[in-house]
PDB file of N, CA and C in Angstrom:
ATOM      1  N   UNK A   1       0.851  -1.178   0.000  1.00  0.00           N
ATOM      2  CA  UNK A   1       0.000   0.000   0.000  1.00  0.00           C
ATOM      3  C   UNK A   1       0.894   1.237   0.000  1.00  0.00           C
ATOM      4  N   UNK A   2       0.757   2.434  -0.819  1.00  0.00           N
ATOM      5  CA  UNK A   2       1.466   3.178  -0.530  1.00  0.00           C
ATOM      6  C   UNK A   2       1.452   4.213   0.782  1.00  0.00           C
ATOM      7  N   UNK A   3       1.723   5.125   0.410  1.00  0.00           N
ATOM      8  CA  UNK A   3       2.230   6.188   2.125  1.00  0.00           C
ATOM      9  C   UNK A   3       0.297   7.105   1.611  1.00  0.00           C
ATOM     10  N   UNK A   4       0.252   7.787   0.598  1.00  0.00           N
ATOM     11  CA  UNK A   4      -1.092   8.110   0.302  1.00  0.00           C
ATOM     12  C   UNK A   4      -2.149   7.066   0.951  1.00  0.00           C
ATOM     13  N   UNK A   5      -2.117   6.579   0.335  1.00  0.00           N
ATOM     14  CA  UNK A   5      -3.462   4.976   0.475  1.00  0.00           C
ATOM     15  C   UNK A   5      -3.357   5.046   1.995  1.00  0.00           C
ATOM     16  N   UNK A   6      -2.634   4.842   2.529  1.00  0.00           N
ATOM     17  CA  UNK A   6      -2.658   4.512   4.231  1.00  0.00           C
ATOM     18  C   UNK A   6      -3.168   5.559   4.969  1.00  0.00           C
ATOM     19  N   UNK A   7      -2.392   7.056   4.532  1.00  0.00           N
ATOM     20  CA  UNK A   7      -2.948   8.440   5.075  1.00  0.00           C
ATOM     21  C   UNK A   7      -4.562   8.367   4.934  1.00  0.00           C
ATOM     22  N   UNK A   8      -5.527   8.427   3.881  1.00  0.00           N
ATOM     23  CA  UNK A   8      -6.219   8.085   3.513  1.00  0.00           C
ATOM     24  C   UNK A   8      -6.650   7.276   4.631  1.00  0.00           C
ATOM     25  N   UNK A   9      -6.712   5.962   4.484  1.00  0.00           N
ATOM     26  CA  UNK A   9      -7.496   5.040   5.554  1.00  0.00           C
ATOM     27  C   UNK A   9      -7.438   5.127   6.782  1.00  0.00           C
ATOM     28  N   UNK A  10      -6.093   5.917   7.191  1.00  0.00           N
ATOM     29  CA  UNK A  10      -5.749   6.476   8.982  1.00  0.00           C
ATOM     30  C   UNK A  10      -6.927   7.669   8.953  1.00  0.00           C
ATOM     31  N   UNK A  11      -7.101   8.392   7.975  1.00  0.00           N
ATOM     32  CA  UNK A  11      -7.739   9.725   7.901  1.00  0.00           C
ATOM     33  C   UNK A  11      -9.665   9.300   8.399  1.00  0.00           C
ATOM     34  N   UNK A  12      -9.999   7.956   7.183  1.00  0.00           N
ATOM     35  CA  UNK A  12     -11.361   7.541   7.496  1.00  0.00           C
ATOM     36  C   UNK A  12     -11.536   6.517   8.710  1.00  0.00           C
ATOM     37  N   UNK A  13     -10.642   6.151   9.263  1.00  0.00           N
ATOM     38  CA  UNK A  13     -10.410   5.374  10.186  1.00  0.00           C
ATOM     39  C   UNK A  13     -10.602   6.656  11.787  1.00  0.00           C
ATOM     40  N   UNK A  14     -10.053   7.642  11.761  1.00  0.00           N
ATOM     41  CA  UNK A  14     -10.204   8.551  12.536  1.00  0.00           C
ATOM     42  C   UNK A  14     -11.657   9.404  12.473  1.00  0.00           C
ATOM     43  N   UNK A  15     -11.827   9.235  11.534  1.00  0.00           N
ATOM     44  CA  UNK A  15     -13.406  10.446  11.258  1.00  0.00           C
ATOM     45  C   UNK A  15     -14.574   9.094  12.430  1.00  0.00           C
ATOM     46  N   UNK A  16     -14.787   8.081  11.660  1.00  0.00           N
ATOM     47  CA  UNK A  16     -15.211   7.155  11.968  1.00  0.00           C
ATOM     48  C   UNK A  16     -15.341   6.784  13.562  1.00  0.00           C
ATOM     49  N   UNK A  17     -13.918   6.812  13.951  1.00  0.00           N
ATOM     50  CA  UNK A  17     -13.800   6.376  15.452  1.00  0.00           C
ATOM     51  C   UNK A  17     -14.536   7.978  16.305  1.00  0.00           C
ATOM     52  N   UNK A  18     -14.260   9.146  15.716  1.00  0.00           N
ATOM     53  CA  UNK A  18     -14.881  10.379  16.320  1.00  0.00           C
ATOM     54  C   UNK A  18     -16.351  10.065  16.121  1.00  0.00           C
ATOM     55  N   UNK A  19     -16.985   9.880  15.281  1.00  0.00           N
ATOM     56  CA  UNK A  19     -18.261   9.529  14.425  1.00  0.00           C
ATOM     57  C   UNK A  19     -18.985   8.758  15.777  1.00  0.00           C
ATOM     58  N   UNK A  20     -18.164   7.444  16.524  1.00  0.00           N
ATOM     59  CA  UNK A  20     -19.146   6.567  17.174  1.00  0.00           C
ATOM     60  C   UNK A  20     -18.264   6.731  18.787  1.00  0.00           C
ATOM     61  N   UNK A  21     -17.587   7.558  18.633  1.00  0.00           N
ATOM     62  CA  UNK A  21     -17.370   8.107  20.296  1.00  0.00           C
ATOM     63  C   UNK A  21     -18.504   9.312  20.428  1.00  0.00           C
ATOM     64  N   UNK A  22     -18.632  10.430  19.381  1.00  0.00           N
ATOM     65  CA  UNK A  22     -19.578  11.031  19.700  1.00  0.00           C
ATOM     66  C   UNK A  22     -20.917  10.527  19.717  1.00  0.00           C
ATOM     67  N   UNK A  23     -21.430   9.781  19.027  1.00  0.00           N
ATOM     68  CA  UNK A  23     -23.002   9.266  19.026  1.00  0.00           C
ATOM     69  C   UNK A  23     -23.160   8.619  19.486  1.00  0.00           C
ATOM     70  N   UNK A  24     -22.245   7.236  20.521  1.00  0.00           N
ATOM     71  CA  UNK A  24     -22.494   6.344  20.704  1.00  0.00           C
ATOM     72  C   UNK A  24     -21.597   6.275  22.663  1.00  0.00           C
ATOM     73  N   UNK A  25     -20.290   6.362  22.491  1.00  0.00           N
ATOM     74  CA  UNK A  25     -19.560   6.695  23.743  1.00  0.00           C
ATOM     75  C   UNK A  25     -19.887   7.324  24.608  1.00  0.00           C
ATOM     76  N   UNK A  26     -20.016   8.728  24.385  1.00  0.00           N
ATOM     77  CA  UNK A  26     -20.157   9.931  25.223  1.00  0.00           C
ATOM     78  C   UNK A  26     -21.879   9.834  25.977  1.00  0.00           C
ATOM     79  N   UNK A  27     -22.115   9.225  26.914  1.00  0.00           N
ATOM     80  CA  UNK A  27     -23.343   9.750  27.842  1.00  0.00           C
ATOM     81  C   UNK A  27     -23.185  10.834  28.313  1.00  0.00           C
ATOM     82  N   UNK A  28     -24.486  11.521  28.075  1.00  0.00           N
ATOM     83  CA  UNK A  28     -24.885  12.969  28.261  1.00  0.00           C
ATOM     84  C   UNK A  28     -26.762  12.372  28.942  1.00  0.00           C
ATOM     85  N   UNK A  29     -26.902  13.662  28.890  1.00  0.00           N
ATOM     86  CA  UNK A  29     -27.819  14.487  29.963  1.00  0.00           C
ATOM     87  C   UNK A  29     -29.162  15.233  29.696  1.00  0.00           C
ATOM     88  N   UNK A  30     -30.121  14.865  30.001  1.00  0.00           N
ATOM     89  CA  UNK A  30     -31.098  15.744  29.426  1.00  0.00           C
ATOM     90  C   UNK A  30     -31.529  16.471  31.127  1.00  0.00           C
ATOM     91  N   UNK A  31     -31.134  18.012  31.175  1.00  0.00           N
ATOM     92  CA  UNK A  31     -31.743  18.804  32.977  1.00  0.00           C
ATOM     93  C   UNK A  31     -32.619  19.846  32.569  1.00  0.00           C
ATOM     94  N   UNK A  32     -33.214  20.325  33.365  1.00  0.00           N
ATOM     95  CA  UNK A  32     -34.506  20.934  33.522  1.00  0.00           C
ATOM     96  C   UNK A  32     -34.146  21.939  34.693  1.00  0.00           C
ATOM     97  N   UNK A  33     -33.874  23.378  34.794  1.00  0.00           N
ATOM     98  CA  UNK A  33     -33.656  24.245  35.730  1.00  0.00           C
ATOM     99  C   UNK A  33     -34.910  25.304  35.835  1.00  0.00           C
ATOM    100  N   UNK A  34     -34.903  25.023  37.190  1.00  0.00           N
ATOM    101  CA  UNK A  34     -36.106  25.848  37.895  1.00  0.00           C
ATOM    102  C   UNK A  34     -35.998  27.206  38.344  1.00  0.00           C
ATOM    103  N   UNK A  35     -36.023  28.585  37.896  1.00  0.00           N
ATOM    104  CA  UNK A  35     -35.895  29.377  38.952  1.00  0.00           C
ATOM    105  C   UNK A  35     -36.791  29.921  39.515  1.00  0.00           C
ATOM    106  N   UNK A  36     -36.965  29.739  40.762  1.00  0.00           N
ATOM    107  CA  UNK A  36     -38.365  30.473  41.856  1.00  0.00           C
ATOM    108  C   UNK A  36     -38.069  31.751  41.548  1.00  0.00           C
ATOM    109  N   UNK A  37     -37.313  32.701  41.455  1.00  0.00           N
ATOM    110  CA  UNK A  37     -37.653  33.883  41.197  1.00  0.00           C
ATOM    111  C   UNK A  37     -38.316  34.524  39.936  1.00  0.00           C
ATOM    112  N   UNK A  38     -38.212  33.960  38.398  1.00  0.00           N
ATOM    113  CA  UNK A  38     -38.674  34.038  37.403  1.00  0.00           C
ATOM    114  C   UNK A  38     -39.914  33.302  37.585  1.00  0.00           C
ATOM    115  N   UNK A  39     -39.919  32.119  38.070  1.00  0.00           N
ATOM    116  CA  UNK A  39     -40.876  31.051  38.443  1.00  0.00           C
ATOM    117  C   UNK A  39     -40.885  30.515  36.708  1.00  0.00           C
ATOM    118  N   UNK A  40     -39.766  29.916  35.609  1.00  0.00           N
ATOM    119  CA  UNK A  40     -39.705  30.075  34.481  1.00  0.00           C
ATOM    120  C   UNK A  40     -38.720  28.406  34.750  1.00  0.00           C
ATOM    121  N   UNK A  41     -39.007  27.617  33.538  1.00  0.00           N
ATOM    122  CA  UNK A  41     -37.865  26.454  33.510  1.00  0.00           C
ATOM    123  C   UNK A  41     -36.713  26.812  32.034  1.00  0.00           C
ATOM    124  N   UNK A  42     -35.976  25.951  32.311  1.00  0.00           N
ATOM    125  CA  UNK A  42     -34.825  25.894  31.447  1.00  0.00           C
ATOM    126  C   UNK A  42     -34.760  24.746  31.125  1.00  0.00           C
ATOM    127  N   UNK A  43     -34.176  24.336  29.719  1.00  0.00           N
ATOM    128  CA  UNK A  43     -34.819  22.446  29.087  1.00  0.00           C
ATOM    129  C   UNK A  43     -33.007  22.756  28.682  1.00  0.00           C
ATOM    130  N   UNK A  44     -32.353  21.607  28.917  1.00  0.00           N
ATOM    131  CA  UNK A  44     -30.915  21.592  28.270  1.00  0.00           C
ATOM    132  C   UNK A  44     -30.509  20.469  28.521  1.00  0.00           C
ATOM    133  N   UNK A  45     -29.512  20.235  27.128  1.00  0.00           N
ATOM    134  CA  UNK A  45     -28.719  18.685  27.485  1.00  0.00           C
ATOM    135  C   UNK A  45     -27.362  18.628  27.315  1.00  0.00           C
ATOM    136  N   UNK A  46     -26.284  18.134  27.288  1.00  0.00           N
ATOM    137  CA  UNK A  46     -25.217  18.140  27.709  1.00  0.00           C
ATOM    138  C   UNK A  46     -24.536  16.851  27.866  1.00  0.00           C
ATOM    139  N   UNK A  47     -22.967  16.582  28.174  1.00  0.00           N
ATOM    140  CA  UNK A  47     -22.387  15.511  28.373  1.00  0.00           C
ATOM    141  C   UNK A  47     -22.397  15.483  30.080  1.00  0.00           C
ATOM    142  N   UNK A  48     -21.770  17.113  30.606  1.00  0.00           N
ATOM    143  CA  UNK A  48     -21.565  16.921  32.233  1.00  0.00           C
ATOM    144  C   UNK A  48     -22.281  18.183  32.623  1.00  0.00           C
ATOM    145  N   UNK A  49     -23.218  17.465  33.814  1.00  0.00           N
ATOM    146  CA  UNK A  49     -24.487  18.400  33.900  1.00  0.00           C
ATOM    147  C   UNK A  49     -24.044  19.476  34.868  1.00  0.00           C
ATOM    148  N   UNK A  50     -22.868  19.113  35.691  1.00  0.00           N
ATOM    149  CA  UNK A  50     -22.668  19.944  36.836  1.00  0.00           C
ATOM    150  C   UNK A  50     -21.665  21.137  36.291  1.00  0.00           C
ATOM    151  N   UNK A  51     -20.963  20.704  35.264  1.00  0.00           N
ATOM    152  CA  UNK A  51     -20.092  21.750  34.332  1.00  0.00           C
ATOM    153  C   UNK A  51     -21.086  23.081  33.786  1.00  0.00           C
ATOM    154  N   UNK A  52     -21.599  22.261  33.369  1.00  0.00           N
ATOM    155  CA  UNK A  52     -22.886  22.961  32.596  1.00  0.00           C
ATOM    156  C   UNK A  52     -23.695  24.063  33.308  1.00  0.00           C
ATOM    157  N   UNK A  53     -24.070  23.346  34.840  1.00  0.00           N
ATOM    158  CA  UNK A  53     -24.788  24.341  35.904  1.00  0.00           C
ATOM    159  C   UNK A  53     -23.931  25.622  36.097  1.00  0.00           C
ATOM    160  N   UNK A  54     -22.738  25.001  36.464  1.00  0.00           N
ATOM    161  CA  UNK A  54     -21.945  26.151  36.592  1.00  0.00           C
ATOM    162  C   UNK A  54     -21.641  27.706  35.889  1.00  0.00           C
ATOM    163  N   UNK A  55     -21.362  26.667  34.571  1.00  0.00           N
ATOM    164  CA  UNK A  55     -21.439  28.033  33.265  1.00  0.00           C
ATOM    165  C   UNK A  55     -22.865  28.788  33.247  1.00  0.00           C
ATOM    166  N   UNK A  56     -24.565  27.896  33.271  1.00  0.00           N
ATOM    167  CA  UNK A  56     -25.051  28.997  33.440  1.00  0.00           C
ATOM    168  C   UNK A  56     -25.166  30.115  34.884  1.00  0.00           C
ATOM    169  N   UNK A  57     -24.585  29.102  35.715  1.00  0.00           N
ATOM    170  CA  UNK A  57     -24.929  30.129  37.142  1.00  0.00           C
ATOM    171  C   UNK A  57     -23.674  31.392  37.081  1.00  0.00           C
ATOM    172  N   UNK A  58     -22.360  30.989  36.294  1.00  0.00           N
ATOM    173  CA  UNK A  58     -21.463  32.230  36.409  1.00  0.00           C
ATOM    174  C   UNK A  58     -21.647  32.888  34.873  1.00  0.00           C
ATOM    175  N   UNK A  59     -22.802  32.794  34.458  1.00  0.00           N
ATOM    176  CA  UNK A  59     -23.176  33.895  33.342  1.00  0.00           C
ATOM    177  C   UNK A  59     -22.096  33.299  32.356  1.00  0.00           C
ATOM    178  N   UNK A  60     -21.355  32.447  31.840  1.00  0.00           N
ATOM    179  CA  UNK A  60     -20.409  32.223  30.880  1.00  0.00           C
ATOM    180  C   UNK A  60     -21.038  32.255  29.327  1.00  0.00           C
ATOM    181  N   UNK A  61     -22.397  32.658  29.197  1.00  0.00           N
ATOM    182  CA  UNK A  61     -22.761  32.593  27.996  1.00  0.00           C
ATOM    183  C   UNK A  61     -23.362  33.841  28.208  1.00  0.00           C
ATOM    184  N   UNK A  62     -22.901  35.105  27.919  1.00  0.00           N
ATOM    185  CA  UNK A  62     -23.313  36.402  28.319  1.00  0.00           C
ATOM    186  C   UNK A  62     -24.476  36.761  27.337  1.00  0.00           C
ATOM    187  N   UNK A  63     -25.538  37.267  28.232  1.00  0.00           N
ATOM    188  CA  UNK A  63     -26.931  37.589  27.106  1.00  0.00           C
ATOM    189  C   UNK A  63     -27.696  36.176  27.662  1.00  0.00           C
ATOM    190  N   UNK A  64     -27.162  35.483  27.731  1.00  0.00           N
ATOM    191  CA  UNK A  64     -28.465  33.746  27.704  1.00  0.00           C
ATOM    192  C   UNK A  64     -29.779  34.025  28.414  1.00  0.00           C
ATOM    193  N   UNK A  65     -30.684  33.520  29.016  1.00  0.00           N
ATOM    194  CA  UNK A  65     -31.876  33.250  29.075  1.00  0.00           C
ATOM    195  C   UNK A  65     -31.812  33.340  30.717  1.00  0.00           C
ATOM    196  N   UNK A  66     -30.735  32.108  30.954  1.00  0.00           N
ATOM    197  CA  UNK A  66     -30.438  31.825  32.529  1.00  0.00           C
ATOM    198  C   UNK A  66     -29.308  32.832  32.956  1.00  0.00           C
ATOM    199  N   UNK A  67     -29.225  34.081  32.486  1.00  0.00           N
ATOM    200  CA  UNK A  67     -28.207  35.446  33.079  1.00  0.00           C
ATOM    201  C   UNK A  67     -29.180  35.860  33.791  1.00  0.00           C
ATOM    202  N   UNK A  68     -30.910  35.753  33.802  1.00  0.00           N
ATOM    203  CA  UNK A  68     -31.752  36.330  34.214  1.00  0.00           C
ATOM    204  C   UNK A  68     -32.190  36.613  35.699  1.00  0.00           C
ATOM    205  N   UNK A  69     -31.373  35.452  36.253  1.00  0.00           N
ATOM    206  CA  UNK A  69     -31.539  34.879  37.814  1.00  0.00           C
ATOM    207  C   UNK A  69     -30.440  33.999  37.582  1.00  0.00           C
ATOM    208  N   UNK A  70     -29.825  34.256  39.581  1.00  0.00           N
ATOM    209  CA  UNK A  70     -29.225  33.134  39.964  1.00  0.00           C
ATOM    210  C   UNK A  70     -29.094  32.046  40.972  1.00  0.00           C
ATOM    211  N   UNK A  71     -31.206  31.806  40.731  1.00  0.00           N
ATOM    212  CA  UNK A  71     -31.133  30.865  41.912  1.00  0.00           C
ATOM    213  C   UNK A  71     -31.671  29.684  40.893  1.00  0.00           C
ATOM    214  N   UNK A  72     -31.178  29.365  39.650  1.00  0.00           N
ATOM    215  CA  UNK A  72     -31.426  28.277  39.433  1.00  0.00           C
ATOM    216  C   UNK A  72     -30.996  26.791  39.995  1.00  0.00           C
ATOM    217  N   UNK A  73     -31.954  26.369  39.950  1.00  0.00           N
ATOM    218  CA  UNK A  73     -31.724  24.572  40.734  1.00  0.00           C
ATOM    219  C   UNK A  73     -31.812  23.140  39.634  1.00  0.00           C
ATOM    220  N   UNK A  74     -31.453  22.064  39.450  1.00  0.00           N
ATOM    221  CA  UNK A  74     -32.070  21.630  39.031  1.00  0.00           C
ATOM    222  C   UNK A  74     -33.458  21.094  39.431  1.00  0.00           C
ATOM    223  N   UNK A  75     -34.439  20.876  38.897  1.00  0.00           N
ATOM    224  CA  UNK A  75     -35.538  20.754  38.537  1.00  0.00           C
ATOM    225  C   UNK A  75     -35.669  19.084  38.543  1.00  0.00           C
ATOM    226  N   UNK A  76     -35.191  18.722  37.223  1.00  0.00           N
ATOM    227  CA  UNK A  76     -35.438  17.389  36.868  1.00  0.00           C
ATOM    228  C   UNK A  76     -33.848  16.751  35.923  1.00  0.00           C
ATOM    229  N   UNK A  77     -33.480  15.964  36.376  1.00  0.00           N
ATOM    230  CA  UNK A  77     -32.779  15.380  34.964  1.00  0.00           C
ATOM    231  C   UNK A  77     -32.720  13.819  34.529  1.00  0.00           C
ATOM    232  N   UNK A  78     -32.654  13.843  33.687  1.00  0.00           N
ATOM    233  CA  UNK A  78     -32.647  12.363  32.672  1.00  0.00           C
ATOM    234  C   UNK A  78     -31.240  11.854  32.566  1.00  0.00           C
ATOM    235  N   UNK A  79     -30.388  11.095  32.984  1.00  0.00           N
ATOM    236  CA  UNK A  79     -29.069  10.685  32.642  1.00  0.00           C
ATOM    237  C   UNK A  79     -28.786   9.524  31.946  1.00  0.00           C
ATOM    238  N   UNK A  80     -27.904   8.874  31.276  1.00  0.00           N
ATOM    239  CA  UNK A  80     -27.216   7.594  30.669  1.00  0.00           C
ATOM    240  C   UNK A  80     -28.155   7.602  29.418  1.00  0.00           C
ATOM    241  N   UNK A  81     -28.284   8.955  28.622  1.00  0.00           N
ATOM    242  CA  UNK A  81     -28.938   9.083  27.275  1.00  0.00           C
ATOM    243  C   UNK A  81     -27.148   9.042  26.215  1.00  0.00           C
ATOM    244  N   UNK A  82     -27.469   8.751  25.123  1.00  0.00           N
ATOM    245  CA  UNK A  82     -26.592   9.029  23.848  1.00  0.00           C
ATOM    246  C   UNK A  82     -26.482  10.169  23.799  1.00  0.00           C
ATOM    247  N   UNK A  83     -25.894  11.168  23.775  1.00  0.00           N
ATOM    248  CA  UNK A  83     -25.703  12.532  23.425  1.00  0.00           C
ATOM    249  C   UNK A  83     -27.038  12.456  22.095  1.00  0.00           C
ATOM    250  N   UNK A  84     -27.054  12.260  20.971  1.00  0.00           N
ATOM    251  CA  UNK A  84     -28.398  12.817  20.268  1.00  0.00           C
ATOM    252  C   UNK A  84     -29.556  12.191  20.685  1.00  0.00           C
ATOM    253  N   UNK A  85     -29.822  11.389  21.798  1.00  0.00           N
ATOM    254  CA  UNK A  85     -31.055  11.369  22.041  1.00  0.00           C
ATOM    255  C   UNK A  85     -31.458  12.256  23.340  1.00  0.00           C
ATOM    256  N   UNK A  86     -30.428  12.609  23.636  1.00  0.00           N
ATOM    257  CA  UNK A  86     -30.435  14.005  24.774  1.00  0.00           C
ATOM    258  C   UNK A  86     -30.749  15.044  24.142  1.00  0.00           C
ATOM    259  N   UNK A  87     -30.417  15.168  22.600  1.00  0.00           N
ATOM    260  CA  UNK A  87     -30.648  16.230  22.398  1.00  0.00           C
ATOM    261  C   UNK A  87     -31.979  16.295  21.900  1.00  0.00           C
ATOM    262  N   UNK A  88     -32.047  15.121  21.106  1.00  0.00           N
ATOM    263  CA  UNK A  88     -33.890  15.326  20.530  1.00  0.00           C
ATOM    264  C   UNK A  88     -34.907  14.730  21.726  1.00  0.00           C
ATOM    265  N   UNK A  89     -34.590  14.673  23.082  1.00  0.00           N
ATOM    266  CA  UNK A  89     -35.537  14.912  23.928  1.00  0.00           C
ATOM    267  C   UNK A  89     -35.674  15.876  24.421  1.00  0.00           C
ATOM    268  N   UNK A  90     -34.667  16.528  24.329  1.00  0.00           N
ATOM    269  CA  UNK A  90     -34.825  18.465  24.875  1.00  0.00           C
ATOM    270  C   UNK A  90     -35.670  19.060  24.092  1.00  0.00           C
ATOM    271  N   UNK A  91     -35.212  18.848  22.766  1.00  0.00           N
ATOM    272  CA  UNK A  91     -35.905  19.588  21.093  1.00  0.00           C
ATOM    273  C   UNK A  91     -37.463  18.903  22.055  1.00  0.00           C
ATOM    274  N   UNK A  92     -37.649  17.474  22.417  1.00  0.00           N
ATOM    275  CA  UNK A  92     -39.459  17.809  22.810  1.00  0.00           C
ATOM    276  C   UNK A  92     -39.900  18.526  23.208  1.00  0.00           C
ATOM    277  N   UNK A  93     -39.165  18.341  24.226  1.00  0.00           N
ATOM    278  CA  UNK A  93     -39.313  19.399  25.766  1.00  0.00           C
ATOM    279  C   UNK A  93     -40.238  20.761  25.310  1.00  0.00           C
ATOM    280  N   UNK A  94     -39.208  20.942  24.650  1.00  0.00           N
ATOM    281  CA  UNK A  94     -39.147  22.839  24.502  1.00  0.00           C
ATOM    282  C   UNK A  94     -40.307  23.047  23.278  1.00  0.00           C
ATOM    283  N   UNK A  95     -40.776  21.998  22.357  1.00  0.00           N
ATOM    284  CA  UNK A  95     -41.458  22.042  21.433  1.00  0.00           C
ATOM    285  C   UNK A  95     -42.910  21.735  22.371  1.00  0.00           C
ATOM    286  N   UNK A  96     -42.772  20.986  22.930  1.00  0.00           N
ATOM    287  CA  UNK A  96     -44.212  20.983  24.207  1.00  0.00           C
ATOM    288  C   UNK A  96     -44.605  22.485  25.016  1.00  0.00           C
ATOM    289  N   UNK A  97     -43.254  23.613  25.020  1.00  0.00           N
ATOM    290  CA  UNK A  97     -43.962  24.587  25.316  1.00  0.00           C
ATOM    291  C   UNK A  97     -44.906  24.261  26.751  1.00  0.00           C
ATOM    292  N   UNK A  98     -44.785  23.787  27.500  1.00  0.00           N
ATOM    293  CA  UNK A  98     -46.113  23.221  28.482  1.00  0.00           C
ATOM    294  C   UNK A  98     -44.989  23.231  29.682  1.00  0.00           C
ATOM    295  N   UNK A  99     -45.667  24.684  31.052  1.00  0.00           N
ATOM    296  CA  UNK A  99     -44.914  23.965  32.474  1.00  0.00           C
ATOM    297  C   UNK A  99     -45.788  22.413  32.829  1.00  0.00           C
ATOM    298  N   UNK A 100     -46.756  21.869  32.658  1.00  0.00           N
ATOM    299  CA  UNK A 100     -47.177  20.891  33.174  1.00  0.00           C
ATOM    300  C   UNK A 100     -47.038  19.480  32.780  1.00  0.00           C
ATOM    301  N   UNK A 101     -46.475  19.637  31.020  1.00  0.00           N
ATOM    302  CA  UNK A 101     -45.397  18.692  30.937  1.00  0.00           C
ATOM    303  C   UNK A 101     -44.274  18.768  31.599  1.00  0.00           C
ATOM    304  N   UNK A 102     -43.313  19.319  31.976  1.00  0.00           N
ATOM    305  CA  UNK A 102     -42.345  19.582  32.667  1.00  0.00           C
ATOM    306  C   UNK A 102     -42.629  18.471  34.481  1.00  0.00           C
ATOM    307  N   UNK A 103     -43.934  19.206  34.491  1.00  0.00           N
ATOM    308  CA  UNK A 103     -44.078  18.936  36.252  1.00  0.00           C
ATOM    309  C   UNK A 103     -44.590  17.264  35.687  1.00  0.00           C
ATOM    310  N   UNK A 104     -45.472  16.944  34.889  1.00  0.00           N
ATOM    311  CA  UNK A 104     -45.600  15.041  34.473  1.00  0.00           C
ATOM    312  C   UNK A 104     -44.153  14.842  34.631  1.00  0.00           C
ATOM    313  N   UNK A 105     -43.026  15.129  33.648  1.00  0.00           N
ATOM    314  CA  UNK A 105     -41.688  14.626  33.659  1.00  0.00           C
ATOM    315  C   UNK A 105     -41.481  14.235  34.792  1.00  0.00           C
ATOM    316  N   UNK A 106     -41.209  15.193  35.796  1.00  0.00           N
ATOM    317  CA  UNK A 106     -40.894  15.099  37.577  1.00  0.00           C
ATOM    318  C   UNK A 106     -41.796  13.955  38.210  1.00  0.00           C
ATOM    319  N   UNK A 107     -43.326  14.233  37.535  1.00  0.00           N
ATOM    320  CA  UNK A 107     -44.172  13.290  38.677  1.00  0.00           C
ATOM    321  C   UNK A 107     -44.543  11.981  37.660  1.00  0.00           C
ATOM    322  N   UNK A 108     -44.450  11.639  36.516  1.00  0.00           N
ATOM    323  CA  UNK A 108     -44.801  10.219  36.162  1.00  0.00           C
ATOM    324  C   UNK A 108     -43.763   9.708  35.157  1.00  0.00           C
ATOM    325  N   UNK A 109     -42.198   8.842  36.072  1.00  0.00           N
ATOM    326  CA  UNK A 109     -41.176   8.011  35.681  1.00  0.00           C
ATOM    327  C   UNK A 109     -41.513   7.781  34.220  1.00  0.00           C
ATOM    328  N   UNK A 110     -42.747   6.703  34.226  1.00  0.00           N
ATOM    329  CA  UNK A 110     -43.136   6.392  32.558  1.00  0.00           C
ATOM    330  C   UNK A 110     -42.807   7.136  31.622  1.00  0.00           C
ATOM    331  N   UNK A 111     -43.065   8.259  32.115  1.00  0.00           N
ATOM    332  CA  UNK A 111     -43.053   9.558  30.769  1.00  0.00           C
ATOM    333  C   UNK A 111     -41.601   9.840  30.171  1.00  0.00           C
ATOM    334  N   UNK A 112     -40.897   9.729  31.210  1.00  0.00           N
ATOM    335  CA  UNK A 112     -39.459   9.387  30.728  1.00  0.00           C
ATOM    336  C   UNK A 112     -38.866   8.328  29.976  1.00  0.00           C
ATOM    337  N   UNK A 113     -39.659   7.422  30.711  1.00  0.00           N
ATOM    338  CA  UNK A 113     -39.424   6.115  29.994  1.00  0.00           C
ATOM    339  C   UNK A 113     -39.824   5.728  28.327  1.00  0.00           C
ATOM    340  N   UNK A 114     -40.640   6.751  28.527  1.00  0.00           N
ATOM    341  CA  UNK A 114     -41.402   6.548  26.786  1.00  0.00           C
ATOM    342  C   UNK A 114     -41.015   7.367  26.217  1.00  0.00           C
ATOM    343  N   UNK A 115     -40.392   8.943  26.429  1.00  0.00           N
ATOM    344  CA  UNK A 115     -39.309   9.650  25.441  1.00  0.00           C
ATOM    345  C   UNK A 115     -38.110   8.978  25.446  1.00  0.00           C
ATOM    346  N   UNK A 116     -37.709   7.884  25.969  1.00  0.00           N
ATOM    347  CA  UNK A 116     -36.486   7.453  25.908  1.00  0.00           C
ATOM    348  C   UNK A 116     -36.658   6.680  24.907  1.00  0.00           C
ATOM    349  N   UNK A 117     -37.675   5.509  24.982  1.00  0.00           N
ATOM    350  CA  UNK A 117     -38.092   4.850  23.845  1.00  0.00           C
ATOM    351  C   UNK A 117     -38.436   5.351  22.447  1.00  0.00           C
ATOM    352  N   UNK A 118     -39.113   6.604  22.301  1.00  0.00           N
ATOM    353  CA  UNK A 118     -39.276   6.858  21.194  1.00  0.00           C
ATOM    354  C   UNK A 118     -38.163   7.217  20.555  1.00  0.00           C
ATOM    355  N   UNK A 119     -37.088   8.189  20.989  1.00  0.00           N
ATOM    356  CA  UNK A 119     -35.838   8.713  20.554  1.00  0.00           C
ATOM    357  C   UNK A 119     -34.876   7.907  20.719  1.00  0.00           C
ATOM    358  N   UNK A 120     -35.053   6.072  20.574  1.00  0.00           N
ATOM    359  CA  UNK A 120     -34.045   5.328  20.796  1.00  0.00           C
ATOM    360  C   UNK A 120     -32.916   5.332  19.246  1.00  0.00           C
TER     361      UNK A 120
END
């Protein structure tokens, strides 16, 4: 094989291995932040949820949604999802528009259990 041909297959050999560490390796997070002072939730997913809290509680995304208050808590979270099914259960979340879906999430397990299933 030459020195090309090999670069080449090291090259798709690397895309590949990134390809199914990200979609498949990496467990992430689907959390839900509450703040009593807005009385407003926050739908987000992520690999590490406590990293994540942090950046929004020290404003690291200046302008965001959660700069608004800083007594957010978590609320609710979903863990040992695939990173894209964390993410297209958030995309529900937020497409439900509904605090009382939010509060089902918290109060009936199933409901989790069956966005997990559908976005398998």
């Amino acid at each position: 094989m030459t020195e090309q041909g090999s670069r080449v297959r090291n090259k798709c050999s690397y895309r590949l291995m990134l390809f199914f560490e990200f979609n498949f390796a990496l467990m992430a997070a689907l959390y839900i932040l509450y703040s009593p002072s807005l009385n407003k939730f926050y739908t987000g997913s992520c690999i590490d949820v406590s990293d994540r809290i942090d950046q929004h509680l020290s404003e690291y995304f200046p302008g965001a949604f959660t700069g608004k208050a800083k007594d957010w808590v978590i609320y609710f979270d979903l863990n040992g999802l695939v990173y894209q099914q964390a993410r297209k259960i958030e995309a529900h979340v937020k497409r439900m528009k509904s605090k009382k879906f939010i509060e089902n999430l918290k109060a009936y397990p199933e409901l989790s259990l069956k966005l997990i299933a559908l976005y398998q």
